[in-house]
PDB file of N, CA and C in Angstrom:
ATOM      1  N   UNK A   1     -28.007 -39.899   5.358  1.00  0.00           N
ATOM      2  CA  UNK A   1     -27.441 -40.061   6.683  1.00  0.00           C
ATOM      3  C   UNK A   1     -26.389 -38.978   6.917  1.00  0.00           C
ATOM      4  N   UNK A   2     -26.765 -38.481   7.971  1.00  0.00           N
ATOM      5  CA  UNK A   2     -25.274 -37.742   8.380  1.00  0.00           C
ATOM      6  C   UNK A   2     -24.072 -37.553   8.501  1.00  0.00           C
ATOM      7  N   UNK A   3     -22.894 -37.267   8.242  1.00  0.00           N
ATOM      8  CA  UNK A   3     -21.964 -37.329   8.385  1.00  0.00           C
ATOM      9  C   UNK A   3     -20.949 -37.794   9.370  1.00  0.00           C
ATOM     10  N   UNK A   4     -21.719 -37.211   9.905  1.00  0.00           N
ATOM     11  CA  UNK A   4     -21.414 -36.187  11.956  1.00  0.00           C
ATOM     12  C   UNK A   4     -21.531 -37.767  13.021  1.00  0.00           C
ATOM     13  N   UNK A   5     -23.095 -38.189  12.003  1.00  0.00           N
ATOM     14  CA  UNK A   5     -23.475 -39.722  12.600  1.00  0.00           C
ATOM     15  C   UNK A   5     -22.815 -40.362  12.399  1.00  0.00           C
ATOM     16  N   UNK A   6     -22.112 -40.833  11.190  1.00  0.00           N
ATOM     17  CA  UNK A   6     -21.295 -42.031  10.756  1.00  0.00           C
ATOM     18  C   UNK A   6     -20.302 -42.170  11.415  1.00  0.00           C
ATOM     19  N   UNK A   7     -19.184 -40.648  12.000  1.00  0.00           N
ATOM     20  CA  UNK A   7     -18.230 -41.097  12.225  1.00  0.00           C
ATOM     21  C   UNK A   7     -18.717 -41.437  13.831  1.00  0.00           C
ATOM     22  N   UNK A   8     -19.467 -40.780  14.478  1.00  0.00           N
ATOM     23  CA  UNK A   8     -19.971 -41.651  15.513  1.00  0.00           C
ATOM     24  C   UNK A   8     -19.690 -42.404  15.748  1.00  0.00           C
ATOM     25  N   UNK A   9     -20.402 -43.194  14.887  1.00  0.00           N
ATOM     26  CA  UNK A   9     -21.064 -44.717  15.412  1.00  0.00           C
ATOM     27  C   UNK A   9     -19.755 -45.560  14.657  1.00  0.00           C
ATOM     28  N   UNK A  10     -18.622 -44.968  13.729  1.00  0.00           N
ATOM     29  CA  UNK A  10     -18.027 -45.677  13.265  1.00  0.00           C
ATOM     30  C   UNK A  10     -16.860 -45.620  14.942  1.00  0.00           C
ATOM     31  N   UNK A  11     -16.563 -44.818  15.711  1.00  0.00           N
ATOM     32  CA  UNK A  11     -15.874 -44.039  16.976  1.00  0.00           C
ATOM     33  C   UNK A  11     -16.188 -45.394  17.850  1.00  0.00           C
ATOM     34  N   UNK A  12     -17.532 -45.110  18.200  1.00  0.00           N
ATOM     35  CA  UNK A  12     -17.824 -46.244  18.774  1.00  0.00           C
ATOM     36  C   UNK A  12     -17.567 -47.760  18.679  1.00  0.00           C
ATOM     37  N   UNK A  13     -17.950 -48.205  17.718  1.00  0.00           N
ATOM     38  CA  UNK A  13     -17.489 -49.378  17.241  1.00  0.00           C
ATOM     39  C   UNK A  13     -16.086 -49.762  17.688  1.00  0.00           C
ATOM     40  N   UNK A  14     -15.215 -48.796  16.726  1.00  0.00           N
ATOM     41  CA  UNK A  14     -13.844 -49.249  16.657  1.00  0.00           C
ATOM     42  C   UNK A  14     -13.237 -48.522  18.566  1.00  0.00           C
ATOM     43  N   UNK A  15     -14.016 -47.938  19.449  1.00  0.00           N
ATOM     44  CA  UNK A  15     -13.482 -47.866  20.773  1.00  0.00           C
ATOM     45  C   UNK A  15     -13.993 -49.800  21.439  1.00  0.00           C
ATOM     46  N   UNK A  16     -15.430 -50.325  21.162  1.00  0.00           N
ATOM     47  CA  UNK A  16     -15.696 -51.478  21.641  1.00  0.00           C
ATOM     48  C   UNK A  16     -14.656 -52.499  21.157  1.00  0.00           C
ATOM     49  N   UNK A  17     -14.240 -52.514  20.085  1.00  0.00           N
ATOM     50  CA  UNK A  17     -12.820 -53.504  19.559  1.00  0.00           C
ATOM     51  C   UNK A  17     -11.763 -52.778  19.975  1.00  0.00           C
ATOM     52  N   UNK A  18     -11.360 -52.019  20.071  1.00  0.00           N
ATOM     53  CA  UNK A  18     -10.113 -51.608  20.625  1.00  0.00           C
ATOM     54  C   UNK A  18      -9.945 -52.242  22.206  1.00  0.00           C
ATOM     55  N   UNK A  19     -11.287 -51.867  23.006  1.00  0.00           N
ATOM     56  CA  UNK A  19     -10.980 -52.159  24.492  1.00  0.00           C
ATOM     57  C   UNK A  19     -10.922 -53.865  24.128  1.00  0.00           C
ATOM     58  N   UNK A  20     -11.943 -54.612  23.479  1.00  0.00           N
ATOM     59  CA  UNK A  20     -11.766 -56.095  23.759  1.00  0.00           C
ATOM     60  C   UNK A  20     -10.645 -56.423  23.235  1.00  0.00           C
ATOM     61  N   UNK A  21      -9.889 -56.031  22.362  1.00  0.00           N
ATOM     62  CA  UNK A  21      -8.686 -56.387  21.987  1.00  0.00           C
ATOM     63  C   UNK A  21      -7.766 -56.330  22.844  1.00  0.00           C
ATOM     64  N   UNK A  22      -7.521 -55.045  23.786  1.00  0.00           N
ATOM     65  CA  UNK A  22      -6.811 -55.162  24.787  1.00  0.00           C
ATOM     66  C   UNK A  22      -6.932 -56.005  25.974  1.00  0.00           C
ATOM     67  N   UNK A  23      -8.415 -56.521  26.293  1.00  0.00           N
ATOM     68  CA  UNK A  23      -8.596 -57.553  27.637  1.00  0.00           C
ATOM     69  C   UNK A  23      -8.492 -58.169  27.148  1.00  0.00           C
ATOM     70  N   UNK A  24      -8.387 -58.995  25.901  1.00  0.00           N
ATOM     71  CA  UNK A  24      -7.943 -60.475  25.561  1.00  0.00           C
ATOM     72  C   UNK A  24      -6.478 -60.371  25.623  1.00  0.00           C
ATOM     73  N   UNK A  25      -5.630 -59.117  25.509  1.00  0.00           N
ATOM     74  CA  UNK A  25      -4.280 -59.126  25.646  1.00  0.00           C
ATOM     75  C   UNK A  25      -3.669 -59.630  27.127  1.00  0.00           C
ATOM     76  N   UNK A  26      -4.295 -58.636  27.972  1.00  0.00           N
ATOM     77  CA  UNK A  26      -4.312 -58.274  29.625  1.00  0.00           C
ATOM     78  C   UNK A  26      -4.701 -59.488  30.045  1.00  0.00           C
ATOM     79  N   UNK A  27      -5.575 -60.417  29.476  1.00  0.00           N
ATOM     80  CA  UNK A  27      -6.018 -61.930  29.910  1.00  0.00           C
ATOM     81  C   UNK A  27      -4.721 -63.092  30.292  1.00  0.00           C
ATOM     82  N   UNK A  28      -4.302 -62.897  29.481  1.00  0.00           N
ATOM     83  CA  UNK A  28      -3.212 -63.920  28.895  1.00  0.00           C
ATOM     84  C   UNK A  28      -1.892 -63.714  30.014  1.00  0.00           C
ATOM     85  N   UNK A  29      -1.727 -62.792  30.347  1.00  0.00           N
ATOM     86  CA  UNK A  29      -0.435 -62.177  31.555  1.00  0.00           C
ATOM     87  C   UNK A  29      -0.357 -62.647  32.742  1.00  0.00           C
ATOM     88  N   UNK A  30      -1.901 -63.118  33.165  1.00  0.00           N
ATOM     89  CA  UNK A  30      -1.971 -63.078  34.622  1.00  0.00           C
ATOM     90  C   UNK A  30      -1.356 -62.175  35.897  1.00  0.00           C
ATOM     91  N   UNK A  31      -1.624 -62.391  36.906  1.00  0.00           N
ATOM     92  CA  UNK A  31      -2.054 -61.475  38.088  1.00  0.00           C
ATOM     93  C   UNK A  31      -0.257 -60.914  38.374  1.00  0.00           C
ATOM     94  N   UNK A  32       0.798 -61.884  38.654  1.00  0.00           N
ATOM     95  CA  UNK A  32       2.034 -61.643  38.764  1.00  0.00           C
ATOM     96  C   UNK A  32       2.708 -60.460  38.455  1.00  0.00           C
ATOM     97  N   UNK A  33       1.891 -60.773  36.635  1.00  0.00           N
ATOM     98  CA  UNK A  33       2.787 -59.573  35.576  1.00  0.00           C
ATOM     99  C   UNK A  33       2.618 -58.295  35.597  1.00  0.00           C
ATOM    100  N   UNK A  34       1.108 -58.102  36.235  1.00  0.00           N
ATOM    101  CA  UNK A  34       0.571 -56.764  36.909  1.00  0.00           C
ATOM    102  C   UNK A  34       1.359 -56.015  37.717  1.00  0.00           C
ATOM    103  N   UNK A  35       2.125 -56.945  38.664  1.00  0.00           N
ATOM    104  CA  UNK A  35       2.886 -56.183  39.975  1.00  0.00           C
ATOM    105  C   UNK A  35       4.453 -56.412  39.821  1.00  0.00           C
ATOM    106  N   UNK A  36       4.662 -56.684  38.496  1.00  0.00           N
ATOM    107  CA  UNK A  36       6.039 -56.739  38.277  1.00  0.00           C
ATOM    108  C   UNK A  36       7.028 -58.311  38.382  1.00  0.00           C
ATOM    109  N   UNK A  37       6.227 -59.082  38.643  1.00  0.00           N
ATOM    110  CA  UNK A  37       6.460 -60.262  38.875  1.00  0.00           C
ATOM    111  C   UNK A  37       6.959 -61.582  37.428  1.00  0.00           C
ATOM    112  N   UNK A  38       6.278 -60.647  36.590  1.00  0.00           N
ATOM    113  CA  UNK A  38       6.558 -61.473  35.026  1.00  0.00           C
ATOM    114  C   UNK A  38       8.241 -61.237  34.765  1.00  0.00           C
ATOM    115  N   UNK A  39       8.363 -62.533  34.431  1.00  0.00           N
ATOM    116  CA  UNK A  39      10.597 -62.612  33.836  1.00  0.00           C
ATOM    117  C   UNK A  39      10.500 -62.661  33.039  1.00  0.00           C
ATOM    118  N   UNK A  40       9.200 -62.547  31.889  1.00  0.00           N
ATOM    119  CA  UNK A  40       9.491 -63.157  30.091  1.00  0.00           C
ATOM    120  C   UNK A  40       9.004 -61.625  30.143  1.00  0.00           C
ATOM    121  N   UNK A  41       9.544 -60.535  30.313  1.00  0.00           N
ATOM    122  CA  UNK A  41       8.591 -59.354  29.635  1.00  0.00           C
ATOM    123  C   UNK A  41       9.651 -58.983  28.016  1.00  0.00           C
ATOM    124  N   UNK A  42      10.806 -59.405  27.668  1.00  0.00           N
ATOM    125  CA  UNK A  42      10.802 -59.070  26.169  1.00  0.00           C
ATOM    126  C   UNK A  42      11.303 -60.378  25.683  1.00  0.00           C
ATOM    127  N   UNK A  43      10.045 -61.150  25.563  1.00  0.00           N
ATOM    128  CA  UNK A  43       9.959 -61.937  24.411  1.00  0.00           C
ATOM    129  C   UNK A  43       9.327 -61.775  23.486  1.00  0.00           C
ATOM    130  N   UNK A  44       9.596 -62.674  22.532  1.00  0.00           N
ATOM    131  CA  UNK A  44       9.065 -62.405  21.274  1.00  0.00           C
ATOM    132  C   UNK A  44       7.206 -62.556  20.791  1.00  0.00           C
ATOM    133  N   UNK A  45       6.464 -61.956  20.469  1.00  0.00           N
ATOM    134  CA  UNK A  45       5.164 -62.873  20.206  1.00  0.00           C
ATOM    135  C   UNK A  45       5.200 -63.789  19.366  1.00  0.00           C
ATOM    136  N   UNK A  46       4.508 -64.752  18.946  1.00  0.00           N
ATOM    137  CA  UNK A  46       4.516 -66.052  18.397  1.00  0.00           C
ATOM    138  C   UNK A  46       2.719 -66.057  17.671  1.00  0.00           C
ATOM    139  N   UNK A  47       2.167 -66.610  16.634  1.00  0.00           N
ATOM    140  CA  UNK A  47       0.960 -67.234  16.137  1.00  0.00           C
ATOM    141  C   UNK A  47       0.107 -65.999  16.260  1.00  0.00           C
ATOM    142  N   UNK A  48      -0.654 -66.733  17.230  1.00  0.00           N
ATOM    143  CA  UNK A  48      -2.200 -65.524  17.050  1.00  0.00           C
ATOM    144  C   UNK A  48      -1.585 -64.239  18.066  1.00  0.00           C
ATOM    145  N   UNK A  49      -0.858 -64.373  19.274  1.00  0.00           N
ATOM    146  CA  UNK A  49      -0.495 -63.591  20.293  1.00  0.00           C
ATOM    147  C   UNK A  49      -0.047 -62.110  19.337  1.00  0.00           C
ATOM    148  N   UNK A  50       0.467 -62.675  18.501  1.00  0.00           N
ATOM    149  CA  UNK A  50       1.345 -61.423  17.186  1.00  0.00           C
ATOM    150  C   UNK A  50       0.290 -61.143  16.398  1.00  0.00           C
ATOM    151  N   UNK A  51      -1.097 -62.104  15.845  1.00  0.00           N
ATOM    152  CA  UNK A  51      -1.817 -61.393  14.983  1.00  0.00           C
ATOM    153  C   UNK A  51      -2.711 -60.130  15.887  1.00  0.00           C
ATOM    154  N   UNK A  52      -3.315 -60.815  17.392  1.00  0.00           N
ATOM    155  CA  UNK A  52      -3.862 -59.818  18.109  1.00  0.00           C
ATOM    156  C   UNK A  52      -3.152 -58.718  18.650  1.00  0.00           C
ATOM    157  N   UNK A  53      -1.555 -58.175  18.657  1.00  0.00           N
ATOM    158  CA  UNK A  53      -0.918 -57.289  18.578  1.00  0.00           C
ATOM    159  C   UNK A  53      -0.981 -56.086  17.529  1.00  0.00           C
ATOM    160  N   UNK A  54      -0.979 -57.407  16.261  1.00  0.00           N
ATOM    161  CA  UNK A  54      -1.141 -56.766  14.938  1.00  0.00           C
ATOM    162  C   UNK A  54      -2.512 -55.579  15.133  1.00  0.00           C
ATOM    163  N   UNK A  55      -3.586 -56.048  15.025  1.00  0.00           N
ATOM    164  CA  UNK A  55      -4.700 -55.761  15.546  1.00  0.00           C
ATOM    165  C   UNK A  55      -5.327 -54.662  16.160  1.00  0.00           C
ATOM    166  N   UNK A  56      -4.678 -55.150  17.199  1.00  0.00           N
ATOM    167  CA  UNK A  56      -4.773 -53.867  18.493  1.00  0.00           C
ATOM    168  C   UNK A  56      -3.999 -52.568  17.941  1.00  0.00           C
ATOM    169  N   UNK A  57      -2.610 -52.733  16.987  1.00  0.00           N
ATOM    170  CA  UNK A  57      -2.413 -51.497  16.829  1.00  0.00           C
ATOM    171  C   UNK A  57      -3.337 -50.872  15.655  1.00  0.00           C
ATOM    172  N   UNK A  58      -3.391 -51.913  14.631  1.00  0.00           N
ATOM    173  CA  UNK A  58      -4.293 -51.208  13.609  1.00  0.00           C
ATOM    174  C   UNK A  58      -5.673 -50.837  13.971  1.00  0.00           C
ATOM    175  N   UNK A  59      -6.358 -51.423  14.729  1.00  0.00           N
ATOM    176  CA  UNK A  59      -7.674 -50.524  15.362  1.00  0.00           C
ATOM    177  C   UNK A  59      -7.176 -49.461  16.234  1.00  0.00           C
ATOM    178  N   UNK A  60      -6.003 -49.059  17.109  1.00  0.00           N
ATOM    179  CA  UNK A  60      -5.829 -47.821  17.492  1.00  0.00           C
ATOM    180  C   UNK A  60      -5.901 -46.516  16.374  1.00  0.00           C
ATOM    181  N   UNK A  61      -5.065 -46.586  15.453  1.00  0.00           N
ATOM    182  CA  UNK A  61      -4.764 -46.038  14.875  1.00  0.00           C
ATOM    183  C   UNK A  61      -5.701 -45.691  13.953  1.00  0.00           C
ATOM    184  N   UNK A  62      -6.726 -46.687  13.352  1.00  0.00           N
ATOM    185  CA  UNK A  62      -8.179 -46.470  12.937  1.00  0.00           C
ATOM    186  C   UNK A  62      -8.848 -45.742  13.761  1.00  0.00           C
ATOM    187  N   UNK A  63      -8.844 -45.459  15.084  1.00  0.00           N
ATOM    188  CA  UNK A  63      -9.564 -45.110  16.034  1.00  0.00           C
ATOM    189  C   UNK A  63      -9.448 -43.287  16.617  1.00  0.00           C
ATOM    190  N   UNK A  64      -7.909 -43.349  16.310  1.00  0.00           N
ATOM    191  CA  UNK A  64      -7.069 -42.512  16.157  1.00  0.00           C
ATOM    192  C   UNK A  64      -7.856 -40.912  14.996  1.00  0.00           C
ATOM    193  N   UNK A  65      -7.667 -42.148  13.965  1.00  0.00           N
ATOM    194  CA  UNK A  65      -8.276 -41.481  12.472  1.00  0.00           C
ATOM    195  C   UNK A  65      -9.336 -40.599  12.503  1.00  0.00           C
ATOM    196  N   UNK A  66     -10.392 -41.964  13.104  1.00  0.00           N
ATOM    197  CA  UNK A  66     -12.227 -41.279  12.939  1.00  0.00           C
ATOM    198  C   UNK A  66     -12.085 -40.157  14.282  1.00  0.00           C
ATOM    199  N   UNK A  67     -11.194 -40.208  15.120  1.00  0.00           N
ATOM    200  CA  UNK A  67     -11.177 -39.460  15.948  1.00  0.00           C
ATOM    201  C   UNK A  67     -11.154 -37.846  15.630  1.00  0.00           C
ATOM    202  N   UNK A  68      -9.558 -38.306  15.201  1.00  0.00           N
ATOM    203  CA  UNK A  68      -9.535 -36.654  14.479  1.00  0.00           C
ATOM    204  C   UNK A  68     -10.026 -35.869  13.440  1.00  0.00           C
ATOM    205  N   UNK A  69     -10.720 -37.298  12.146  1.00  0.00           N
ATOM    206  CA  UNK A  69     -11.554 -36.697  11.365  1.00  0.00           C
ATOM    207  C   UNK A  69     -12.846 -36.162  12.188  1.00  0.00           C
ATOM    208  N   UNK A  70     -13.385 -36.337  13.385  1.00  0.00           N
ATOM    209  CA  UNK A  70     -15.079 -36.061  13.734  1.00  0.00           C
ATOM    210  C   UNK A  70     -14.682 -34.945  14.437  1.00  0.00           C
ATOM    211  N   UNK A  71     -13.234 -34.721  14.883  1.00  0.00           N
ATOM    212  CA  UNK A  71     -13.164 -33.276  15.673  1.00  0.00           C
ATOM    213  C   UNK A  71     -13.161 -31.969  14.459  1.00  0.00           C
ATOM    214  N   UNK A  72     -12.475 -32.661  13.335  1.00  0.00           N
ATOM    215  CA  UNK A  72     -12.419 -31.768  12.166  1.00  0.00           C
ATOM    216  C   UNK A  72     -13.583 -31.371  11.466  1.00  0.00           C
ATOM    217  N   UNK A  73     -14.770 -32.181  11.292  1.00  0.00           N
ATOM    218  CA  UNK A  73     -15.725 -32.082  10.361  1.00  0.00           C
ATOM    219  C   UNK A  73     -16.689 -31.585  11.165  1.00  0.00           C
TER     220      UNK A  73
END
């Protein structure tokens, strides 16, 4: 298998979890918080809200990775 392919399809992948990670974030806010309307904007996260934070950054940054490795190779 190719190289060139792997990081592909590995690109891909981790862009389809990256975006759903973020609309399950963007879900949770509702319409208000969009237009400035949210009063809790620095609270703390709590349970899963903090593991899917967790998450979202470590698949960026994975994403990040295969990125710049497939421009390199």
């Amino acid at each position: 298998m190719n190289l060139d392919l792997v990081f592909n399809i590995a690109q891909i992948v981790l862009a389809i979890l990256l975006v759903t990670a973020i609309m399950v974030q963007a879900s949770g806010t509702g319409l208000g918080a969009a237009f400035g309307g949210g009063g809790n904007v620095y609270r703390t996260k709590r349970g899963a809200e903090k593991k899917l934070f967790q998450l979202t950054v470590i698949l960026a940054i994975l994403f990040f990775a295969v990125a710049l490795a497939n421009a390199l190779i």
